[in-house]
Protein backbone atom coordinates (compact mmCIF):
# COMPACT_ATOMS: atom_id res chain seq x y z
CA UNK A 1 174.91 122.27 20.25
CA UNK A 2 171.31 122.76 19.72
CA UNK A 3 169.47 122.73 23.14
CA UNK A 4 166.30 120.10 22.16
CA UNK A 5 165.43 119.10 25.38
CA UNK A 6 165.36 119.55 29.12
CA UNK A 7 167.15 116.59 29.85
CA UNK A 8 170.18 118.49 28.09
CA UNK A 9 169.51 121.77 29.44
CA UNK A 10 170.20 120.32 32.66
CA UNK A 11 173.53 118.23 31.61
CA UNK A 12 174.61 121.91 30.33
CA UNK A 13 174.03 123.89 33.01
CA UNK A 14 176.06 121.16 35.31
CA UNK A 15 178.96 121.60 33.22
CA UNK A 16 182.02 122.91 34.39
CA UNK A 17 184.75 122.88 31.77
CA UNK A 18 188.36 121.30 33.54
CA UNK A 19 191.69 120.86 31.89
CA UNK A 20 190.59 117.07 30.91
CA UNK A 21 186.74 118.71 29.76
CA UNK A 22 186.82 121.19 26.51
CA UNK A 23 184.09 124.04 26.76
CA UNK A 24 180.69 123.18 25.64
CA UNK A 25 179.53 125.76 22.73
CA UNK A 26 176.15 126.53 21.28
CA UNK A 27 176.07 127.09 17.77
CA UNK A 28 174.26 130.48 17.12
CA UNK A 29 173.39 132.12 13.35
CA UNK A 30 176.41 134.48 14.91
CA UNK A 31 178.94 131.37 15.25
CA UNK A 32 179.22 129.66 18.40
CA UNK A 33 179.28 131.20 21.55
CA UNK A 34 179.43 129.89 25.52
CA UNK A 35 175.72 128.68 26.37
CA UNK A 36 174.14 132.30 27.58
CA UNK A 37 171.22 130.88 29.63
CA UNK A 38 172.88 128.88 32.18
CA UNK A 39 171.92 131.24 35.31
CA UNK A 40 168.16 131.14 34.80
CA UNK A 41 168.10 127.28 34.23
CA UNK A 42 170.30 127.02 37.44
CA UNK A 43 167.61 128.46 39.20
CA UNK A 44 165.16 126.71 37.54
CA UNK A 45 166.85 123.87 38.62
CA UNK A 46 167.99 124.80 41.85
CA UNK A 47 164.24 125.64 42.65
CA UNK A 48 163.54 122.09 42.79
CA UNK A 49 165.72 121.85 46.32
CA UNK A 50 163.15 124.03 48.46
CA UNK A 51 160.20 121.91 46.18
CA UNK A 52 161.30 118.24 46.90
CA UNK A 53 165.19 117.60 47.42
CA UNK A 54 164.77 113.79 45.96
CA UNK A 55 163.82 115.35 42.30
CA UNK A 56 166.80 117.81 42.46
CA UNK A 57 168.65 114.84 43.36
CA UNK A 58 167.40 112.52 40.80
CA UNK A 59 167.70 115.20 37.91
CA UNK A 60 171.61 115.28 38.47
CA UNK A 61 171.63 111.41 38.88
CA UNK A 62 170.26 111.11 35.74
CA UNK A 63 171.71 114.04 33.79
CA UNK A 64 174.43 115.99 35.52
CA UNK A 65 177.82 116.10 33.62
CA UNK A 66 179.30 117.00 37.12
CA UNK A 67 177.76 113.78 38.41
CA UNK A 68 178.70 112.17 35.43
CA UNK A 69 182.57 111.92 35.86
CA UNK A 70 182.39 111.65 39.82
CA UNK A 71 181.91 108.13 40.52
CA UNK A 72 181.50 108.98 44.65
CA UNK A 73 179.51 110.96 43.69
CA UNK A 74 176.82 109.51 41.04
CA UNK A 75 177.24 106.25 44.05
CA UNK A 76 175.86 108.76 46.63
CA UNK A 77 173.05 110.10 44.92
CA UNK A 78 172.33 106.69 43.62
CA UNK A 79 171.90 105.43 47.19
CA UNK A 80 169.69 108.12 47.72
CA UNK A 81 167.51 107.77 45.08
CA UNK A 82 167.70 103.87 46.33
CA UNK A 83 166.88 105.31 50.32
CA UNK A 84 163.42 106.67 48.17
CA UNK A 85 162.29 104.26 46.48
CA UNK A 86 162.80 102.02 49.62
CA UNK A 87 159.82 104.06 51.54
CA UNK A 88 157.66 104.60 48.18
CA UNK A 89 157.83 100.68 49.18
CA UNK A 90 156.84 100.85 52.44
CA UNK A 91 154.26 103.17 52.02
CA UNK A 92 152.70 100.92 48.78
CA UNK A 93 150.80 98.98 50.72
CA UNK A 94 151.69 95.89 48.73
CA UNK A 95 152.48 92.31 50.51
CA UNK A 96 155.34 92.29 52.45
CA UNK A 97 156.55 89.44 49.64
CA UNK A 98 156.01 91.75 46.83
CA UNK A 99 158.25 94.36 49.11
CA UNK A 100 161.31 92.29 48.90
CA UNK A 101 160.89 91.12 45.40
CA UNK A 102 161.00 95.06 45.05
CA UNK A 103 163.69 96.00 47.12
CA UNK A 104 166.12 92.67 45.58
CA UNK A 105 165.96 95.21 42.14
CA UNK A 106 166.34 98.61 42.73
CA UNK A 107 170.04 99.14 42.41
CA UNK A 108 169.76 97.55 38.36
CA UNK A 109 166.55 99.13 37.81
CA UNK A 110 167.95 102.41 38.27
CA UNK A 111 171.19 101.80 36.71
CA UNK A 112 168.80 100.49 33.62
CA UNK A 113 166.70 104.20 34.09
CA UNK A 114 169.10 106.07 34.08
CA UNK A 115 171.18 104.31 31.12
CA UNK A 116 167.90 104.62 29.14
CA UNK A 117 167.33 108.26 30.39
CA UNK A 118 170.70 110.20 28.77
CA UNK A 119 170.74 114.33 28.06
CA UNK A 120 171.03 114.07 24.46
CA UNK A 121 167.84 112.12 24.30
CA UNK A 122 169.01 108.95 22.38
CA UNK A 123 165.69 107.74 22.93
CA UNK A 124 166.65 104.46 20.82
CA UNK A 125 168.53 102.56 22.98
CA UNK A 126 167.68 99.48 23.35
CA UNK A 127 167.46 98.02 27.54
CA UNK A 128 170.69 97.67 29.31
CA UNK A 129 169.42 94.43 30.67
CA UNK A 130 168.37 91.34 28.86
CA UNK A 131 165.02 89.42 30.92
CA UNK A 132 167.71 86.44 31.33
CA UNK A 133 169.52 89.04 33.41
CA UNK A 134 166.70 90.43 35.23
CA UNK A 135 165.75 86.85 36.17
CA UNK A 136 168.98 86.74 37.61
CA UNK A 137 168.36 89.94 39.61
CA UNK A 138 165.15 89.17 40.48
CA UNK A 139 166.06 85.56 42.01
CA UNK A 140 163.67 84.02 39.99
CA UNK A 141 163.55 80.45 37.79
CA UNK A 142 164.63 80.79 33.77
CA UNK A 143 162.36 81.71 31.49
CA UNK A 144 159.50 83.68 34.36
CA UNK A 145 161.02 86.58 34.14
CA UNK A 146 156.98 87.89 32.53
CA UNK A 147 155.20 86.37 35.49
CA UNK A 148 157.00 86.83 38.68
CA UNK A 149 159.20 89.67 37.96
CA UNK A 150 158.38 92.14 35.21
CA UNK A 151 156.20 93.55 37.67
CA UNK A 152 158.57 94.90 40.06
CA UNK A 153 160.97 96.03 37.50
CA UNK A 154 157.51 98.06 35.67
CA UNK A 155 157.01 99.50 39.15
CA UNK A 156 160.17 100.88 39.84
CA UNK A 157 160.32 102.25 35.97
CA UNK A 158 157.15 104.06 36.51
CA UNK A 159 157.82 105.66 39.74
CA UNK A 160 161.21 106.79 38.22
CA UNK A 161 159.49 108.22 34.88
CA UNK A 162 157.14 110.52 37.49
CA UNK A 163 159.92 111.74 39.36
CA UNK A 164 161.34 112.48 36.01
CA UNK A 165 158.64 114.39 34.59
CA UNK A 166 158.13 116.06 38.07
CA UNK A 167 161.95 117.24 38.07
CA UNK A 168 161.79 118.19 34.45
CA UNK A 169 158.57 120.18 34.97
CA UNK A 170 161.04 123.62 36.23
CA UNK A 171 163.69 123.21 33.60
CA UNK A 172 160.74 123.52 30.57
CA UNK A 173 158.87 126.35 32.62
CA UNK A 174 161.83 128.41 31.97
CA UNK A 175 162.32 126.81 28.40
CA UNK A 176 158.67 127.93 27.25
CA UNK A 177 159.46 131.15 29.08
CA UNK A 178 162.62 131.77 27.16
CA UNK A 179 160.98 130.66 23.66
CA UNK A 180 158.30 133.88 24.41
């Protein structure tokens, strides 16, 4: 496996191999060997707890293979990330209207993040929700999905893709660091 991105540095490092789970491998000019970088990405990662726990949290939402075959799990931090976004809410200073359209979304808007957010960066997937659907979600009339609820959905996707970037920010410190 050739480590392209930080999004996958992170799945690896969350690995642990079980009976049901084969090894990952990195393929090296020397064959392929166990991933050798794993304890300075940890920290990397683990860094992110003392910074802001709701990025450390959100990193292994999105990408954590442990997280990724624990359903309790992947709920809890889920709800967590859900708890968060509820006060970025509050605190936006937006209507209390535009609040609950908000809040009616966030569990499929971050189901739909993270589904379009995997470690191997298959950037070309196409949504996980169709604007009929989001409608639906949304609770509002066929076919207005553009004016009274792409908004909210936008909204949440943005303040998702910061935490992102600001949870990812550690992970490619110590990539650039290990490229020099």
């Amino acid at each position: 496996m050739l480590v392209i991105s930080a999004r996958q540095v992170w799945h690896t490092t969350t690995y642990t191999p079980t009976p049901s789970k084969m090894t990952e491998y990195v393929q090296t000019s020397g064959g392929r060997v166990l991933p050798g970088y794993e304890k300075g990405a940890k920290l990397a990662i683990d860094s992110l707890l003392k910074k802001d726990e709701i990025l450390w949290i959100l990193g292994h939402y999105f990408w954590s293979a442990e997280i990724e075959g624990d359903d309790d799990k992947r709920s809890f931090f889920g709800s967590y990330i859900c708890g968060a976004i509820n006060q970025q809410i509050d605190l936006s200073g937006k209507p209390d209207k535009w609040k609950a359209k908000t809040r009616r979304i966030i569990a499929p808007a971050l189901i739909e993040a993270r589904f379009l957010r995997p470690p191997d960066m298959s950037a070309t997937r196409p949504n996980l929700y169709t604007n009929e659907q989001k409608e639906q979600f949304s609770l509002v009339s066929q076919g207005n999905y553009h004016r009274d609820a792409r908004e909210h959905w936008e909204w949440i996707a943005d303040l998702l893709s910061e935490w992102e970037r600001l949870a990812l920010i550690p992970v490619c410190i110590w990539m650039q660091a290990l490229k020099k």
